[in-house]
PDB file of N, CA and C in Angstrom:
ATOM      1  N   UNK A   1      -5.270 -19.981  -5.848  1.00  0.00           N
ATOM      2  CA  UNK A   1      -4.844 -20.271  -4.495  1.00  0.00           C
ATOM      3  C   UNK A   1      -5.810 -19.646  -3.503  1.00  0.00           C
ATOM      4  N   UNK A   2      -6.302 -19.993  -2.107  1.00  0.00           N
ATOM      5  CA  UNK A   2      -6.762 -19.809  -0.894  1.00  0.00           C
ATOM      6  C   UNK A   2      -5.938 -18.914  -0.474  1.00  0.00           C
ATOM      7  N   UNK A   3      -6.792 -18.248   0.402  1.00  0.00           N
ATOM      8  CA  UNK A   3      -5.938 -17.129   1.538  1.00  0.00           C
ATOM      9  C   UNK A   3      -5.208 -18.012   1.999  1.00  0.00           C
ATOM     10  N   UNK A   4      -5.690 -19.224   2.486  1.00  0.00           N
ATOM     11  CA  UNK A   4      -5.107 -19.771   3.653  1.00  0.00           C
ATOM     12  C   UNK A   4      -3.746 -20.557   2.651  1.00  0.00           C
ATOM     13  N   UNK A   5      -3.683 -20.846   1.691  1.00  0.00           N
ATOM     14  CA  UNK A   5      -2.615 -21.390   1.249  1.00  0.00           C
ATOM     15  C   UNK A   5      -2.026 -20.171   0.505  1.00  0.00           C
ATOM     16  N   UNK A   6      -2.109 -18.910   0.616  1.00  0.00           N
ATOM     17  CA  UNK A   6      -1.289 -17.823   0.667  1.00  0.00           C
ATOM     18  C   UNK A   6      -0.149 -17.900   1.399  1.00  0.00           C
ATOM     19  N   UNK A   7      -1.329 -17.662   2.811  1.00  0.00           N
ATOM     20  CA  UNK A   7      -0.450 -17.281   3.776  1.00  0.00           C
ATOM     21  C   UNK A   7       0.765 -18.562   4.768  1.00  0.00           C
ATOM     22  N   UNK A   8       0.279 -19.911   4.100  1.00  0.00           N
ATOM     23  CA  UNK A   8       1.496 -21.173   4.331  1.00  0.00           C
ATOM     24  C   UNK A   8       2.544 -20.418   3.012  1.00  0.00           C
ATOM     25  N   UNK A   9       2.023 -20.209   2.101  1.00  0.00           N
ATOM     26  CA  UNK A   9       3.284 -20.180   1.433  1.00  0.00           C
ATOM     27  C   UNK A   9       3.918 -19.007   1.723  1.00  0.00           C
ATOM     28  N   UNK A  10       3.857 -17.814   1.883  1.00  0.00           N
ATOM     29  CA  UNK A  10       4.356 -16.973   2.317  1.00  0.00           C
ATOM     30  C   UNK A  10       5.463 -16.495   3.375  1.00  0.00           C
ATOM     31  N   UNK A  11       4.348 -17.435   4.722  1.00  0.00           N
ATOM     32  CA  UNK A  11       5.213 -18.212   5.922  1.00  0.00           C
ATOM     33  C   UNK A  11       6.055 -18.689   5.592  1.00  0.00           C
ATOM     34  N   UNK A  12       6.113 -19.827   4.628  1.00  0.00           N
ATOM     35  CA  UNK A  12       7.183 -20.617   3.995  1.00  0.00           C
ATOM     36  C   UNK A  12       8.794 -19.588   3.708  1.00  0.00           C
ATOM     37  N   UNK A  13       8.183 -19.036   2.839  1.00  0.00           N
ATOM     38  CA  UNK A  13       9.197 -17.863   1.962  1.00  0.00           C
ATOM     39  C   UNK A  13       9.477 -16.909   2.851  1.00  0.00           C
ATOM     40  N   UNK A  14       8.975 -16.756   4.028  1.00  0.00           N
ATOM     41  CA  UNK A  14       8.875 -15.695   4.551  1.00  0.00           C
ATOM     42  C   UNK A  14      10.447 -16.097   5.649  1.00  0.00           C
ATOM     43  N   UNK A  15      10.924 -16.569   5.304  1.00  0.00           N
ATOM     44  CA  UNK A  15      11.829 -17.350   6.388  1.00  0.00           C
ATOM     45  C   UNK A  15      13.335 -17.482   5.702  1.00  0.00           C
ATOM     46  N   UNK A  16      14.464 -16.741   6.236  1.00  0.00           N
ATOM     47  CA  UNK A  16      15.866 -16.782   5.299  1.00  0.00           C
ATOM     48  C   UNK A  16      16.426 -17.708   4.906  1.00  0.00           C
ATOM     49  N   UNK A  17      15.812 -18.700   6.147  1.00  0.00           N
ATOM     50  CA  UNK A  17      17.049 -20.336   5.625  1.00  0.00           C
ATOM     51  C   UNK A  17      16.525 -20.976   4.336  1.00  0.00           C
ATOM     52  N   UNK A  18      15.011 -20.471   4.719  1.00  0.00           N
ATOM     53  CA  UNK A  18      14.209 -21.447   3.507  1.00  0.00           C
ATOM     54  C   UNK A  18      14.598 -20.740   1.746  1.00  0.00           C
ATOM     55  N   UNK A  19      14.729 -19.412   1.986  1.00  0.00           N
ATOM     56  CA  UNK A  19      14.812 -19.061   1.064  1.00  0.00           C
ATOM     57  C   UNK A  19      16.417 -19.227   0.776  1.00  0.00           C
ATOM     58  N   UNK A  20      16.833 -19.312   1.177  1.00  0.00           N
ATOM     59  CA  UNK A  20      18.548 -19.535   0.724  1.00  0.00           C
ATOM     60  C   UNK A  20      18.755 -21.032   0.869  1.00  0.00           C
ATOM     61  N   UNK A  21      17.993 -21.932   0.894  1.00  0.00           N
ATOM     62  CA  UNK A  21      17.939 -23.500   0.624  1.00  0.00           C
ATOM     63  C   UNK A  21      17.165 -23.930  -1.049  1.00  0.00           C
ATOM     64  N   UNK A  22      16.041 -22.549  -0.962  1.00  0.00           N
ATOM     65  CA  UNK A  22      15.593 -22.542  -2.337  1.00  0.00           C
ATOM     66  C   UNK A  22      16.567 -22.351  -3.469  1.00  0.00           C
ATOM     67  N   UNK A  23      17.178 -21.179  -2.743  1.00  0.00           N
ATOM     68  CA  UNK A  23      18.816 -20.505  -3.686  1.00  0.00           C
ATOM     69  C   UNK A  23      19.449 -21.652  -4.178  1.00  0.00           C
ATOM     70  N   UNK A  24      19.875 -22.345  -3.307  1.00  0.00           N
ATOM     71  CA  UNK A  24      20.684 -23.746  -3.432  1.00  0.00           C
ATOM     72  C   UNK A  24      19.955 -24.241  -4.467  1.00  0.00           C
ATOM     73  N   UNK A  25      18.885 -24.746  -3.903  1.00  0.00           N
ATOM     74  CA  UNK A  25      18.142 -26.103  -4.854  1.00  0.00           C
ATOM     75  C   UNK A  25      18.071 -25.630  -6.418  1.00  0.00           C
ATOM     76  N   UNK A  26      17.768 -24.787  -6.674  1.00  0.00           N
ATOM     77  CA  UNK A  26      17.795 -23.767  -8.089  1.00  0.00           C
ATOM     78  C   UNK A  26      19.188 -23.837  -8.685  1.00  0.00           C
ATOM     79  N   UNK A  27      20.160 -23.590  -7.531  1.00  0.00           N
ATOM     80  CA  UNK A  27      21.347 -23.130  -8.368  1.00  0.00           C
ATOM     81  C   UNK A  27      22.065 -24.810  -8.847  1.00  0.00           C
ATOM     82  N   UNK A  28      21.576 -26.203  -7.632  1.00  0.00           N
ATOM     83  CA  UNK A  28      22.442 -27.113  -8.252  1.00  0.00           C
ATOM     84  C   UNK A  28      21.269 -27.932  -8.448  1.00  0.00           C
ATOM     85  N   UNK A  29      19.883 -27.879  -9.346  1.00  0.00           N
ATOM     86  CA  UNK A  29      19.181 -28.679  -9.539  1.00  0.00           C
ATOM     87  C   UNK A  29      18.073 -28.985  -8.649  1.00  0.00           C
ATOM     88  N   UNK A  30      19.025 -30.009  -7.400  1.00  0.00           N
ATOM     89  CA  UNK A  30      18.129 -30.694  -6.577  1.00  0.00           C
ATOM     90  C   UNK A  30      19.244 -31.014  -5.206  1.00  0.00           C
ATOM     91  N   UNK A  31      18.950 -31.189  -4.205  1.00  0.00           N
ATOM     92  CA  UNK A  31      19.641 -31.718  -2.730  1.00  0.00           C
ATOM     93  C   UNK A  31      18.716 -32.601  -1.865  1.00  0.00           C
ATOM     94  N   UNK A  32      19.530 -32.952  -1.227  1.00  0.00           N
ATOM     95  CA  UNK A  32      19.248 -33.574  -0.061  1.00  0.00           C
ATOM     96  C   UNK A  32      19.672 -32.635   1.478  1.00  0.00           C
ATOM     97  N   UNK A  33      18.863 -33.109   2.537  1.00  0.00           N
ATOM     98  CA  UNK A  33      19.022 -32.439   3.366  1.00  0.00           C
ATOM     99  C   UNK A  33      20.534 -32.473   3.849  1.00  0.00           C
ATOM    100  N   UNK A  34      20.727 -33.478   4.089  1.00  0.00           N
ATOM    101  CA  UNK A  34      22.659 -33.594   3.874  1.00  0.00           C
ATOM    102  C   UNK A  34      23.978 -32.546   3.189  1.00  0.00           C
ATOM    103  N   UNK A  35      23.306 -32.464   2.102  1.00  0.00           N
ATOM    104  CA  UNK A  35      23.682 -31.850   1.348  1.00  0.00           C
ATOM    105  C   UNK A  35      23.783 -30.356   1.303  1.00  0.00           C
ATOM    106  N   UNK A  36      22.482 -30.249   1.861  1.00  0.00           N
ATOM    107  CA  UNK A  36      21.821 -28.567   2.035  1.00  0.00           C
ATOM    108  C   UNK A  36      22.511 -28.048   3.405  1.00  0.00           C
ATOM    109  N   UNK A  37      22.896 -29.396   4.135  1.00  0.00           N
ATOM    110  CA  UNK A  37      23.411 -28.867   5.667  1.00  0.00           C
ATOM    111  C   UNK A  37      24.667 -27.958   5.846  1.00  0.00           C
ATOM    112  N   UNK A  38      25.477 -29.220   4.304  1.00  0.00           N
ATOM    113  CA  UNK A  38      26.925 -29.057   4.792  1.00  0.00           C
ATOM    114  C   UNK A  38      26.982 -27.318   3.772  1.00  0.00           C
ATOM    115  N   UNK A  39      26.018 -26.881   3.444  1.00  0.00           N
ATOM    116  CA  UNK A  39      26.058 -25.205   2.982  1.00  0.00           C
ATOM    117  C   UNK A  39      25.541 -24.607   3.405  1.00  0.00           C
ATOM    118  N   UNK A  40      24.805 -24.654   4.449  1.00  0.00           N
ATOM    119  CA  UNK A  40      24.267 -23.786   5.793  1.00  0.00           C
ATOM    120  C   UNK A  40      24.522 -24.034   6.838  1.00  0.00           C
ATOM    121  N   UNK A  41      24.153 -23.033   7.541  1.00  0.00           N
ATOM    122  CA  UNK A  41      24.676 -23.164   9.262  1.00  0.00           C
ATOM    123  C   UNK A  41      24.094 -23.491  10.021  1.00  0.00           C
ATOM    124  N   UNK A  42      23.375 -24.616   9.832  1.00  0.00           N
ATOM    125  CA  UNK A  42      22.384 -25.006  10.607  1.00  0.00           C
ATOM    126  C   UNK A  42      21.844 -27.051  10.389  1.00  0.00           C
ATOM    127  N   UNK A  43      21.993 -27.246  11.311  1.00  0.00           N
ATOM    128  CA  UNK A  43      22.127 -28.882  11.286  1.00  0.00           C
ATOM    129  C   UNK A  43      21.157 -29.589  10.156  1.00  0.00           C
ATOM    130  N   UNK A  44      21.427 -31.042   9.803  1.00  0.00           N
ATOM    131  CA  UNK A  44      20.784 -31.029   9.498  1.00  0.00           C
ATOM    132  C   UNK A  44      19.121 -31.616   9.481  1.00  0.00           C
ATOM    133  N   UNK A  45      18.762 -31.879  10.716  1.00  0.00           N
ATOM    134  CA  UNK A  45      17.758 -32.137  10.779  1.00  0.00           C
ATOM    135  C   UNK A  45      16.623 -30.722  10.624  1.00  0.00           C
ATOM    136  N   UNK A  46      17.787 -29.673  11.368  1.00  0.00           N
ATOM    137  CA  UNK A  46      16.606 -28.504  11.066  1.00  0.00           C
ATOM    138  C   UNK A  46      16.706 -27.873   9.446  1.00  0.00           C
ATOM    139  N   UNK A  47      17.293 -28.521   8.361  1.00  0.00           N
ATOM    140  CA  UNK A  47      17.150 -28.312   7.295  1.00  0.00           C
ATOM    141  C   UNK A  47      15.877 -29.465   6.962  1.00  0.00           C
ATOM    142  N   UNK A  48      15.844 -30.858   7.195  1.00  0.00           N
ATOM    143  CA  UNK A  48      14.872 -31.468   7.152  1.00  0.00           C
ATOM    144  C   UNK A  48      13.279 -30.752   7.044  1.00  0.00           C
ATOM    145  N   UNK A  49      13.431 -30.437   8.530  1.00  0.00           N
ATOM    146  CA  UNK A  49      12.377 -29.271   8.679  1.00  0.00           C
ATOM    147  C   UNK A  49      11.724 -28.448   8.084  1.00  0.00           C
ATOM    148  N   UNK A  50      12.882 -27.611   7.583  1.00  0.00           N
ATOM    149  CA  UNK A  50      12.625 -26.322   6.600  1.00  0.00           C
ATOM    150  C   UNK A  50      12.006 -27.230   5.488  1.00  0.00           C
ATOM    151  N   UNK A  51      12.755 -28.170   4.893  1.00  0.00           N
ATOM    152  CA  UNK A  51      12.119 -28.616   3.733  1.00  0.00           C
ATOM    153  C   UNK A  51      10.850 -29.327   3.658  1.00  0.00           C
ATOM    154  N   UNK A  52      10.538 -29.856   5.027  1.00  0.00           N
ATOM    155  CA  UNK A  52       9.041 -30.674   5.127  1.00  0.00           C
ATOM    156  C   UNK A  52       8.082 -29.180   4.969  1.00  0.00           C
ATOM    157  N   UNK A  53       8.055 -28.034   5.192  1.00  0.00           N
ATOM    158  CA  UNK A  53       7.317 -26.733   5.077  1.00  0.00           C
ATOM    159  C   UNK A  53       7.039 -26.329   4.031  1.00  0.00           C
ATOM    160  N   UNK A  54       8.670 -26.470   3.100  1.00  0.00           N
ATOM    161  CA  UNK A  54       8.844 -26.233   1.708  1.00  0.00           C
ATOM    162  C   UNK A  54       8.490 -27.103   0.977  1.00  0.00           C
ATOM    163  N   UNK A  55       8.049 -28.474   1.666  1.00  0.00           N
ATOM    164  CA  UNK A  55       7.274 -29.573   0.515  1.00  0.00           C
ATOM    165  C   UNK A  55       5.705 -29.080   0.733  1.00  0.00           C
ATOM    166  N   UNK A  56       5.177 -29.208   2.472  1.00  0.00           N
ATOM    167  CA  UNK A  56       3.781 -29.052   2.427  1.00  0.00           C
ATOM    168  C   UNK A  56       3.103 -27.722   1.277  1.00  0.00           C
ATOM    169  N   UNK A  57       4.103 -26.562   1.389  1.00  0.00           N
ATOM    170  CA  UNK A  57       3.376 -25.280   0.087  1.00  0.00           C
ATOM    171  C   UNK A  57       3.537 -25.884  -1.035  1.00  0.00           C
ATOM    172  N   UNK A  58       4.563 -26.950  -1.256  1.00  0.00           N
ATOM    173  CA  UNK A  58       4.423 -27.292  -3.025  1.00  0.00           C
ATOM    174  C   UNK A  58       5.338 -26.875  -3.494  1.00  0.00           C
ATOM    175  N   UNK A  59       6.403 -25.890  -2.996  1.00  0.00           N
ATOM    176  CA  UNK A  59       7.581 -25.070  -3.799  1.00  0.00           C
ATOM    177  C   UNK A  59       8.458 -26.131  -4.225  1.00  0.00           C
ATOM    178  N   UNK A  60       9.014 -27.595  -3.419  1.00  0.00           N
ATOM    179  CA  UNK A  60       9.655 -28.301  -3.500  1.00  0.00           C
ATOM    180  C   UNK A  60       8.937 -29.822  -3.300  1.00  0.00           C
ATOM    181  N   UNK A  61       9.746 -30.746  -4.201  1.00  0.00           N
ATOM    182  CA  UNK A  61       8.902 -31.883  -3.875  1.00  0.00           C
ATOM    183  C   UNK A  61      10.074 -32.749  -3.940  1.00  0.00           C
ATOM    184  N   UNK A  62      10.026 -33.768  -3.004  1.00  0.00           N
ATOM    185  CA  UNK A  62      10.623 -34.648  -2.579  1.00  0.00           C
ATOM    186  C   UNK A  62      10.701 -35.981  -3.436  1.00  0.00           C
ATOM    187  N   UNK A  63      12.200 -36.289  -3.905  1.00  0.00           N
ATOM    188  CA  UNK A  63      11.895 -37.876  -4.133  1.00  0.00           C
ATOM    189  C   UNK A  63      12.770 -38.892  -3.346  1.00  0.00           C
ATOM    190  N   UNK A  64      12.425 -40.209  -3.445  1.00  0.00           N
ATOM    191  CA  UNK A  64      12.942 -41.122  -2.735  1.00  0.00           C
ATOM    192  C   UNK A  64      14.716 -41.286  -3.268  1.00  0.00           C
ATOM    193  N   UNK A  65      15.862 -41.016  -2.386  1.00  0.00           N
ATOM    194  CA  UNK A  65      16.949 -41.625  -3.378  1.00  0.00           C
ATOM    195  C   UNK A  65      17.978 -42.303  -2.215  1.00  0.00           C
ATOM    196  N   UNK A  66      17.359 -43.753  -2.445  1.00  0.00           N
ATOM    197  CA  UNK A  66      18.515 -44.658  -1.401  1.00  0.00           C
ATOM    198  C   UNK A  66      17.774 -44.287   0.406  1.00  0.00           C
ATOM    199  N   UNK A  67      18.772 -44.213   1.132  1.00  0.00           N
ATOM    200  CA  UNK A  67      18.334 -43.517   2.384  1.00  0.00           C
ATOM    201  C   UNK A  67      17.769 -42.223   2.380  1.00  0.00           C
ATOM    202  N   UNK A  68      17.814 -41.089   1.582  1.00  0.00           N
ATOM    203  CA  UNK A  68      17.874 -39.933   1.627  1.00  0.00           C
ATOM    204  C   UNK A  68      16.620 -39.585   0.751  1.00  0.00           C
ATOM    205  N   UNK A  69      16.370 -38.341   0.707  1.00  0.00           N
ATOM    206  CA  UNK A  69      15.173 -37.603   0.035  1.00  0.00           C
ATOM    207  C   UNK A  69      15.539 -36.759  -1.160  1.00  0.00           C
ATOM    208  N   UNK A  70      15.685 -36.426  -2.221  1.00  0.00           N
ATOM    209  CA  UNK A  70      16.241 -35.549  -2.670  1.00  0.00           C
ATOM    210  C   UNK A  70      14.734 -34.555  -3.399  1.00  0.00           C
ATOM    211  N   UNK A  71      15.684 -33.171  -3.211  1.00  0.00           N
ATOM    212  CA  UNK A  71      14.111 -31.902  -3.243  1.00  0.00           C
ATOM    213  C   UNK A  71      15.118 -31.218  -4.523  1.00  0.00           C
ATOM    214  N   UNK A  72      13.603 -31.360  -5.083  1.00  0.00           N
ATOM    215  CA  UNK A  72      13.226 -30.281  -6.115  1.00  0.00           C
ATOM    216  C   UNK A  72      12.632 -29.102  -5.863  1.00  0.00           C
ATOM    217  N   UNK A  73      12.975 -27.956  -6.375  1.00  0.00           N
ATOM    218  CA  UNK A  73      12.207 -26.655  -6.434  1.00  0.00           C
ATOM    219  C   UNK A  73      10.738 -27.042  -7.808  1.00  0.00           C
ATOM    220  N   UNK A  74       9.455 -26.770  -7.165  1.00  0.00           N
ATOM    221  CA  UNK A  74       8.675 -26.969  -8.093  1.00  0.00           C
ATOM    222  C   UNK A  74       8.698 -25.764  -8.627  1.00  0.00           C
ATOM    223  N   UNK A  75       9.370 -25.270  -9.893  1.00  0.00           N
ATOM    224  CA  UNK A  75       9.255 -24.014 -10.175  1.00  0.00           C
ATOM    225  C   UNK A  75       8.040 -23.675 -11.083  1.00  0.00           C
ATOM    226  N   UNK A  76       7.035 -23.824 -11.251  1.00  0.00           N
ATOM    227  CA  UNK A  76       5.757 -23.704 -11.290  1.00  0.00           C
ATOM    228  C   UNK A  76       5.248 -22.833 -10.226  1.00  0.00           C
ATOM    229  N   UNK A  77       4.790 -23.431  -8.959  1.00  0.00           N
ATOM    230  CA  UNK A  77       4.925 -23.005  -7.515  1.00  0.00           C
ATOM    231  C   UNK A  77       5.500 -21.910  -7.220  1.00  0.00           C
ATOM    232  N   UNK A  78       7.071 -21.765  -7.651  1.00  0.00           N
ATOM    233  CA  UNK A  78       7.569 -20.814  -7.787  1.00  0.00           C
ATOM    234  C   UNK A  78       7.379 -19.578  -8.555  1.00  0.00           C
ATOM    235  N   UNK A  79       7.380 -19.787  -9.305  1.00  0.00           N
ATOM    236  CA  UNK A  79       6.642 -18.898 -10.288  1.00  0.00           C
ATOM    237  C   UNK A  79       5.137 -18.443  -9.960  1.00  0.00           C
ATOM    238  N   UNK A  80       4.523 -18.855  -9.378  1.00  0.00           N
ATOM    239  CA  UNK A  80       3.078 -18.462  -8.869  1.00  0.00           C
ATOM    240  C   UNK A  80       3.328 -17.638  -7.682  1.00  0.00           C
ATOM    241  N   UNK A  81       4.335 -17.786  -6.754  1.00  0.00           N
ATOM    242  CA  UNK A  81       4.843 -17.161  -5.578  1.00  0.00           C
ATOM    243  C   UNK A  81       5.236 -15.782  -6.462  1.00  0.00           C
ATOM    244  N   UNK A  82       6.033 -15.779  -7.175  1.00  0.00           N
ATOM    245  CA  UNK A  82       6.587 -14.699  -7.717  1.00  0.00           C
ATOM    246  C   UNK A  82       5.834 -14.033  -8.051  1.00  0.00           C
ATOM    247  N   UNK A  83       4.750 -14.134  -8.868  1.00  0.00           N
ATOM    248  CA  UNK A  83       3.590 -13.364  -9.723  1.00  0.00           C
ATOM    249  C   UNK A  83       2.801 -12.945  -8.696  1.00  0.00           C
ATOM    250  N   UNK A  84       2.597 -13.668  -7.125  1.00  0.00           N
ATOM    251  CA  UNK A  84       1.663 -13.128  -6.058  1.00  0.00           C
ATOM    252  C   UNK A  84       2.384 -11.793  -5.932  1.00  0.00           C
ATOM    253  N   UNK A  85       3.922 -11.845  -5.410  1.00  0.00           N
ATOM    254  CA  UNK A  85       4.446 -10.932  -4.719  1.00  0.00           C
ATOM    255  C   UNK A  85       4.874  -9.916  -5.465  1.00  0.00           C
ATOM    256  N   UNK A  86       4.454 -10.249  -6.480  1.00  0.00           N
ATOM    257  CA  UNK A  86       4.915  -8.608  -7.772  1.00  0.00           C
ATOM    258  C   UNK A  86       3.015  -8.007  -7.759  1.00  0.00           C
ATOM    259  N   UNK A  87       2.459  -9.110  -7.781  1.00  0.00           N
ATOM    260  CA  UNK A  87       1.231  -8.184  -7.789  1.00  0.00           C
ATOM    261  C   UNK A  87       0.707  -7.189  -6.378  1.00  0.00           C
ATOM    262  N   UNK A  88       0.976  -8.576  -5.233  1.00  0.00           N
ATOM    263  CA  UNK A  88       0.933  -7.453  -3.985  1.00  0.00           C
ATOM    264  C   UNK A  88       1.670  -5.897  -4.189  1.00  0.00           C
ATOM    265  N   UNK A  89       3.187  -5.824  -5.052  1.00  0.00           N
ATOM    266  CA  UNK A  89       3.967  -4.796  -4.525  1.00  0.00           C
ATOM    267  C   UNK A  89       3.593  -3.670  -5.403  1.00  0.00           C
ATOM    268  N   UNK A  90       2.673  -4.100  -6.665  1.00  0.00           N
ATOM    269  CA  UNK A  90       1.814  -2.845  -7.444  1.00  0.00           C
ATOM    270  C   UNK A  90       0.720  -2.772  -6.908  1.00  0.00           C
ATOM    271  N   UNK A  91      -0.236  -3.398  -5.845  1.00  0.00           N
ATOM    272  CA  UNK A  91      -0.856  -2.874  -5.681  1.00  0.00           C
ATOM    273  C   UNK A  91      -0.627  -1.555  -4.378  1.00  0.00           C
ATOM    274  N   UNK A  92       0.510  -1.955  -3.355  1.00  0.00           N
ATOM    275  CA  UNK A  92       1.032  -1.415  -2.455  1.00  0.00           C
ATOM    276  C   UNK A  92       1.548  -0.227  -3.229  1.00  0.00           C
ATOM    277  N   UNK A  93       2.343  -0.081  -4.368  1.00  0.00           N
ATOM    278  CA  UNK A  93       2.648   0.897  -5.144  1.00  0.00           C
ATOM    279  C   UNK A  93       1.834   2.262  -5.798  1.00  0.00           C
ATOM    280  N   UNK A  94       0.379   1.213  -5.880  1.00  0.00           N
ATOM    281  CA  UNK A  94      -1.129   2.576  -6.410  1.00  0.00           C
ATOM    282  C   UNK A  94      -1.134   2.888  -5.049  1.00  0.00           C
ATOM    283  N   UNK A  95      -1.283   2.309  -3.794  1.00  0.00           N
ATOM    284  CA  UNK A  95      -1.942   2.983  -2.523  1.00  0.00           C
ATOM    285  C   UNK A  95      -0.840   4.322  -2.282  1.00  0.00           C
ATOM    286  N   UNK A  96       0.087   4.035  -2.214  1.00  0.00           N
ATOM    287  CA  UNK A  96       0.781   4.487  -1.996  1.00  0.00           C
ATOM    288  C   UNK A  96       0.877   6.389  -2.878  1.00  0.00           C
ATOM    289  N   UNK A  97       0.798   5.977  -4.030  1.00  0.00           N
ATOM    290  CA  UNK A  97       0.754   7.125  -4.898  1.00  0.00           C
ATOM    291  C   UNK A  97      -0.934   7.660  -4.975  1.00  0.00           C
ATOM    292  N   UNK A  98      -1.484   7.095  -4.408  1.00  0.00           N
ATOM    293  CA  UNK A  98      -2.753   7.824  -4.099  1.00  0.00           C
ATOM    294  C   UNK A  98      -3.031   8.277  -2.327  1.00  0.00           C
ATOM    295  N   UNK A  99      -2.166   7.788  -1.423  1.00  0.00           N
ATOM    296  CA  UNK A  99      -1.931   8.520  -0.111  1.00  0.00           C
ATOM    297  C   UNK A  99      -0.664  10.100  -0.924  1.00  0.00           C
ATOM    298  N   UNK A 100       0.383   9.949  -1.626  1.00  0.00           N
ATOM    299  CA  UNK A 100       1.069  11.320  -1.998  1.00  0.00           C
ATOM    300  C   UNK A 100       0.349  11.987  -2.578  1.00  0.00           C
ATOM    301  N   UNK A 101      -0.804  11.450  -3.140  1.00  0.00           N
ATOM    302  CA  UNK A 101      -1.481  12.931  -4.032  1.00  0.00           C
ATOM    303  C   UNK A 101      -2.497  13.324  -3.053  1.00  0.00           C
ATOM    304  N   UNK A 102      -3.141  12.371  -2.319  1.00  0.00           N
ATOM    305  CA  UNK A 102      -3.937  13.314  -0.962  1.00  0.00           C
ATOM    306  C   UNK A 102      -3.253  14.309  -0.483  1.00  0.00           C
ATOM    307  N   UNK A 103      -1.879  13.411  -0.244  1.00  0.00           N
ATOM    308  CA  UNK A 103      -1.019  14.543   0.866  1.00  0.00           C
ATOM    309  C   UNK A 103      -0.600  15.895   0.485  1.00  0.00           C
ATOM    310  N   UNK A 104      -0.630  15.588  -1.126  1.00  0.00           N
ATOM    311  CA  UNK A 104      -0.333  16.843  -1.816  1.00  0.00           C
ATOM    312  C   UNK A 104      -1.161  17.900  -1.716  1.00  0.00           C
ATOM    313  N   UNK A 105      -2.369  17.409  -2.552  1.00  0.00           N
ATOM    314  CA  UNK A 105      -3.818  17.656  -1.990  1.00  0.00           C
ATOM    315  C   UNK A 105      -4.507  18.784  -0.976  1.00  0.00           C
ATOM    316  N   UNK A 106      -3.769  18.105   0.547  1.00  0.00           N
ATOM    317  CA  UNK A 106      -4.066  18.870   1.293  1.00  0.00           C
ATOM    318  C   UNK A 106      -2.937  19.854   1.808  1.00  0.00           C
ATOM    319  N   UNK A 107      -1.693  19.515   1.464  1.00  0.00           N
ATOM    320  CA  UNK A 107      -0.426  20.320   1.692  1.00  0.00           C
ATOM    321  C   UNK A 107      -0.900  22.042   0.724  1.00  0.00           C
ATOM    322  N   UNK A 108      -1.239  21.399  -0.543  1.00  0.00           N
ATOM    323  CA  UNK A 108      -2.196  22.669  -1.476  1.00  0.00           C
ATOM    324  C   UNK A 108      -2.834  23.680  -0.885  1.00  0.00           C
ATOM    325  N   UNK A 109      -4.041  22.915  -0.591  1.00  0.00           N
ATOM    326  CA  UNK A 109      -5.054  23.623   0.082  1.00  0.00           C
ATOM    327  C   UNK A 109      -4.353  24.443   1.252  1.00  0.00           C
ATOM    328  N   UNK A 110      -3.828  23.677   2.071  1.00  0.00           N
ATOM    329  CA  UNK A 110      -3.068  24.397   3.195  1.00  0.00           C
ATOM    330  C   UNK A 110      -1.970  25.948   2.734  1.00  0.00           C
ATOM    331  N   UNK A 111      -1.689  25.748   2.031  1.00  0.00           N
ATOM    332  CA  UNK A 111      -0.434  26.901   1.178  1.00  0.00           C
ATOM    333  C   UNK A 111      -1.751  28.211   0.523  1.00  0.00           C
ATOM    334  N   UNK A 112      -2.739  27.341  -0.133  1.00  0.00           N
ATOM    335  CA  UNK A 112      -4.328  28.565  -0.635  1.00  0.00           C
ATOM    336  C   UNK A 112      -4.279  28.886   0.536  1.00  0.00           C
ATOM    337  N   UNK A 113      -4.840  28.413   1.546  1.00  0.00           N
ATOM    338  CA  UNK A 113      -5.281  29.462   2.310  1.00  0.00           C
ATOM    339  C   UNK A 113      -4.419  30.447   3.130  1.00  0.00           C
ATOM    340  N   UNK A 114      -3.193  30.310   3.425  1.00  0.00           N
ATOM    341  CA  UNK A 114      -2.131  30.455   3.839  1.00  0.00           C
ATOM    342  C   UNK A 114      -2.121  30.152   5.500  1.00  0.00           C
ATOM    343  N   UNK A 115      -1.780  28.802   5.469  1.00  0.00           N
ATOM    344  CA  UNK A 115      -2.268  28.011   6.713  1.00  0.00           C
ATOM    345  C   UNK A 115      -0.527  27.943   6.814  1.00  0.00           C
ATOM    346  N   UNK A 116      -0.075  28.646   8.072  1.00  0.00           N
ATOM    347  CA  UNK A 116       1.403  28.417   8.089  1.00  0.00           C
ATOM    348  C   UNK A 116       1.775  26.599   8.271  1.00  0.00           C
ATOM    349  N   UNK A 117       2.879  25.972   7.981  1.00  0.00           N
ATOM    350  CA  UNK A 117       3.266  24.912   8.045  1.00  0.00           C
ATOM    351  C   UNK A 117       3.314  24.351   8.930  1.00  0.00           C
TER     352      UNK A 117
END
């Protein structure tokens, strides 16, 4: 993946309705925006919406059924989202434990020399 198609998908996910429309689509297969409306609080054209965002990243893909659209979670997609955001949160996890051992580090040094607190 591109930075730049990182950061659409992210945007994407990065958003509660979308992710609790994903919830849905996972938990009963597949929906329609109709469908997705009458379980959120929010109309449904702006579920439409959410899902034209959630088709452009690829997470969900749309098929034709009658008048209506019905969305799939591409869980592929999904699964690639997942593996980004576990790797971002170990790498955030080493920085992190290498800013406490600086801090330690110099909290040390500070106590050697007897540098009051």
């Amino acid at each position: 993946m591109t930075a730049a198609v990182d950061d659409d998908l992210w945007s994407a996910v990065g958003d509660p309705t979308r992710r609790r429309m994903l919830d849905l689509l996972l938990a009963n297969g597949d929906g329609t925006a109709t469908s997705l409306s009458e379980q959120l609080p929010v109309t449904r054209q702006a579920i439409a919406k959410h899902l034209g965002v959630l088709d452009r990243v690829g997470l969900v893909h749309a098929m034709p059924a009658g008048r209506e659209r019905r969305y799939r979670v591409d869980e592929a997609q999904l699964a690639r989202a997942v593996a980004q955001l576990s790797s971002v949160g170990a790498a955030w996890d080493a920085r992190l434990r290498r800013i406490k051992r600086i801090a330690e580090a110099i909290q040390r040094d500070k106590d050697q020399r007897g540098t009051p607190r």
